[in-house]
C-alpha atoms as a PDB file:
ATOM      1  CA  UNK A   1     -54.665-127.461  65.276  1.00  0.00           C
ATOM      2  CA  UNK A   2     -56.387-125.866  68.029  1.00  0.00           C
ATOM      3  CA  UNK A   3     -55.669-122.293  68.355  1.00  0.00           C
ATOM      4  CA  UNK A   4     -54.772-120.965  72.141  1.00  0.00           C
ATOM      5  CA  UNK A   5     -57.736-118.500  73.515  1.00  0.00           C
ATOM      6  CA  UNK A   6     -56.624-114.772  74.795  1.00  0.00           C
ATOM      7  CA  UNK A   7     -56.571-115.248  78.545  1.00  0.00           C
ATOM      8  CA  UNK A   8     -55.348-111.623  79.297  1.00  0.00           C
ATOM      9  CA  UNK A   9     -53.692-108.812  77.045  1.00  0.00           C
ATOM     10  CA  UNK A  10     -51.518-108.392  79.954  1.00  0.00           C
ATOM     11  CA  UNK A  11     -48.973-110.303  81.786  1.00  0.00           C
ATOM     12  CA  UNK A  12     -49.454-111.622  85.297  1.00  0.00           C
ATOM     13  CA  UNK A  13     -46.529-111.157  87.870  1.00  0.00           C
ATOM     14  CA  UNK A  14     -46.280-114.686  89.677  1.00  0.00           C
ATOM     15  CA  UNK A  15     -43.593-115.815  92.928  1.00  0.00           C
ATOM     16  CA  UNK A  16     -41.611-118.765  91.814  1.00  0.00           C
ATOM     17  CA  UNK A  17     -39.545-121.366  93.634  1.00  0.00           C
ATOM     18  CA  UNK A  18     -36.443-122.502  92.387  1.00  0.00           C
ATOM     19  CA  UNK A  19     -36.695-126.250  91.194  1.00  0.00           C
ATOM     20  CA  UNK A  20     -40.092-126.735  91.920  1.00  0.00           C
ATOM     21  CA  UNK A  21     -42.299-128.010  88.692  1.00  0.00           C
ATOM     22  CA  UNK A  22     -44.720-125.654  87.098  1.00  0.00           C
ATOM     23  CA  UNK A  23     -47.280-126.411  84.457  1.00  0.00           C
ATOM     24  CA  UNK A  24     -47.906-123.399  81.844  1.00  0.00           C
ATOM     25  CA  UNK A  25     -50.759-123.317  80.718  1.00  0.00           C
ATOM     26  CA  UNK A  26     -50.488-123.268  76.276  1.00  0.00           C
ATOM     27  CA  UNK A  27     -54.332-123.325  75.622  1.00  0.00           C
ATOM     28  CA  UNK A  28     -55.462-119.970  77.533  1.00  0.00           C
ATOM     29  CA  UNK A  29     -58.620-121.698  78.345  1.00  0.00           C
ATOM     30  CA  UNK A  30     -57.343-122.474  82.101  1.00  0.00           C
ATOM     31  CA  UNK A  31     -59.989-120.772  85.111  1.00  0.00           C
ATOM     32  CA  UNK A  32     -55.950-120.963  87.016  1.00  0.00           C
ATOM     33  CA  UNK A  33     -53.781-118.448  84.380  1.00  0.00           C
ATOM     34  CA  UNK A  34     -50.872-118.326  83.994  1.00  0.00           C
ATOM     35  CA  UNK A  35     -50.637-121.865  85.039  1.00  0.00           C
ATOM     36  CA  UNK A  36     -52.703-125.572  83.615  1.00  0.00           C
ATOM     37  CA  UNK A  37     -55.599-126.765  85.073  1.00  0.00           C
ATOM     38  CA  UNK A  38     -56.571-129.248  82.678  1.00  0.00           C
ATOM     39  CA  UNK A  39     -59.041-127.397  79.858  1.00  0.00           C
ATOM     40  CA  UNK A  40     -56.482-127.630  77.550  1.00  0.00           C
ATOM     41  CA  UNK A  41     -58.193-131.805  77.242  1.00  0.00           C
ATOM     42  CA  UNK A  42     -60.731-130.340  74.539  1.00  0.00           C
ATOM     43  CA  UNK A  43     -57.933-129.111  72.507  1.00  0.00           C
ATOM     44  CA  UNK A  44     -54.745-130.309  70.993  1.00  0.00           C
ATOM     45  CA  UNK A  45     -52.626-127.964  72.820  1.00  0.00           C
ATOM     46  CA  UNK A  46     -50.676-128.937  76.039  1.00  0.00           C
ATOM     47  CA  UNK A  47     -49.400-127.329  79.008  1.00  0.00           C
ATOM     48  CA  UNK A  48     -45.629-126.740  79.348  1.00  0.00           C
ATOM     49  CA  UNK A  49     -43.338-127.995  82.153  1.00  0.00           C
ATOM     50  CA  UNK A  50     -41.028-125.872  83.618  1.00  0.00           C
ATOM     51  CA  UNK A  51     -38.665-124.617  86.390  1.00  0.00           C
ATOM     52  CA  UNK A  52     -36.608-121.749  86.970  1.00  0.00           C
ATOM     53  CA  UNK A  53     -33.108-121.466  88.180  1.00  0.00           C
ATOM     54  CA  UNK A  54     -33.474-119.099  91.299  1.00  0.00           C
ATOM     55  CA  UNK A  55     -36.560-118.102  93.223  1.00  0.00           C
ATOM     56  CA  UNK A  56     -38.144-114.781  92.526  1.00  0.00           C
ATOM     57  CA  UNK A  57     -41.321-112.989  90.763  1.00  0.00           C
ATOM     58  CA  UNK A  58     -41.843-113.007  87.277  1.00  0.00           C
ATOM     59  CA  UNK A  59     -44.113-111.954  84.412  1.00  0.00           C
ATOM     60  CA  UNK A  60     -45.792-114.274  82.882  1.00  0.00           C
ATOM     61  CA  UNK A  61     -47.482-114.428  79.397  1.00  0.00           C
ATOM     62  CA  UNK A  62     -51.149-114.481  79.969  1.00  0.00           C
ATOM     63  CA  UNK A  63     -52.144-113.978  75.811  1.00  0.00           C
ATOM     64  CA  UNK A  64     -50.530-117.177  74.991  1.00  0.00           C
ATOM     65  CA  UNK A  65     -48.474-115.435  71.785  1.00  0.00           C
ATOM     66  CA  UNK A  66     -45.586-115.079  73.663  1.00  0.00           C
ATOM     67  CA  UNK A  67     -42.043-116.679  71.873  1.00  0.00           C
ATOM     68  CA  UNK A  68     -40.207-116.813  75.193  1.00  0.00           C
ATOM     69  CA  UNK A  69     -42.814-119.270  77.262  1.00  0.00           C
ATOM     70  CA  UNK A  70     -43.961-119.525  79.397  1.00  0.00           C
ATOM     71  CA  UNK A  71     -42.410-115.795  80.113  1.00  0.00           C
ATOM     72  CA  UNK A  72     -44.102-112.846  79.108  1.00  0.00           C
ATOM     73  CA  UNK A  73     -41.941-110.944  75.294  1.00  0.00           C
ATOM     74  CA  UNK A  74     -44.374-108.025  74.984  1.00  0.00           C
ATOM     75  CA  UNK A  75     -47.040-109.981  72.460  1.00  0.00           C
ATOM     76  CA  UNK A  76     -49.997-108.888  74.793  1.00  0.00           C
ATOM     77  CA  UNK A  77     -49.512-105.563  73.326  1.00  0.00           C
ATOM     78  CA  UNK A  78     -50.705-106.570  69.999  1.00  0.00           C
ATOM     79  CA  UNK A  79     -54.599-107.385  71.991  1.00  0.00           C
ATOM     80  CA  UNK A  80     -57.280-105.109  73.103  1.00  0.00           C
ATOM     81  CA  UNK A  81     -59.674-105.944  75.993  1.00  0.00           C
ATOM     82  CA  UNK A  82     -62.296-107.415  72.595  1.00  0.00           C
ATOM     83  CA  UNK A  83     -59.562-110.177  72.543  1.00  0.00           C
ATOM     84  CA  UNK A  84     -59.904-111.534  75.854  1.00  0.00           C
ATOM     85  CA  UNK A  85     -61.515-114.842  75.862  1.00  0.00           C
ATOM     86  CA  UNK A  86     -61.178-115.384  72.354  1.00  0.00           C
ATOM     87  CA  UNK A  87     -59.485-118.211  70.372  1.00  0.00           C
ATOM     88  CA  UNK A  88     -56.534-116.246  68.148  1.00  0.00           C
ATOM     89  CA  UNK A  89     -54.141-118.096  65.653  1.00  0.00           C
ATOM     90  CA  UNK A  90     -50.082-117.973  66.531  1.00  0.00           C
END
């Protein structure tokens, strides 16, 4: 199993629409974080559908460790800067 790459060791505030499909993206390799853009194809890992209930801004996990996805749970906190853009196991 693939494992996901560091993205960011912090989270990245997004606007979201209520009912409107998102793609998260699992793999960290996306050049579009927080959110799929297809790189994930060179892995086994796949991106993660999902909505949210009312529209608003929120923070989204950008280290891919996170146990709440695609929403950030504090995991970035665990990686220094040396970890971005580098593969890490769950």
């Amino acid at each position: 199993m693939s494992s996901p790459v560091v993205a960011n060791n912090l989270p990245k505030r997004v606007h979201l629409e209520a009912g409107q499909a998102y793609f998260f993206c699992v793999c960290g390799r996306s050049a579009n974080q927080p959110f799929c853009d297809g790189s994930h194809k060179e892995t086994d890992l796949k991106p993660m559908k999902f909505t949210v209930q009312e529209s608003g801004d929120f923070w989204l996990c950008c280290c891919k460790h996170t146990e709440n996805r695609p929403f950030c749970d504090g995991h970035h906190n665990q990686f220094t800067p040396a970890d971005v853009g580098q593969e890490r196991p769950l």
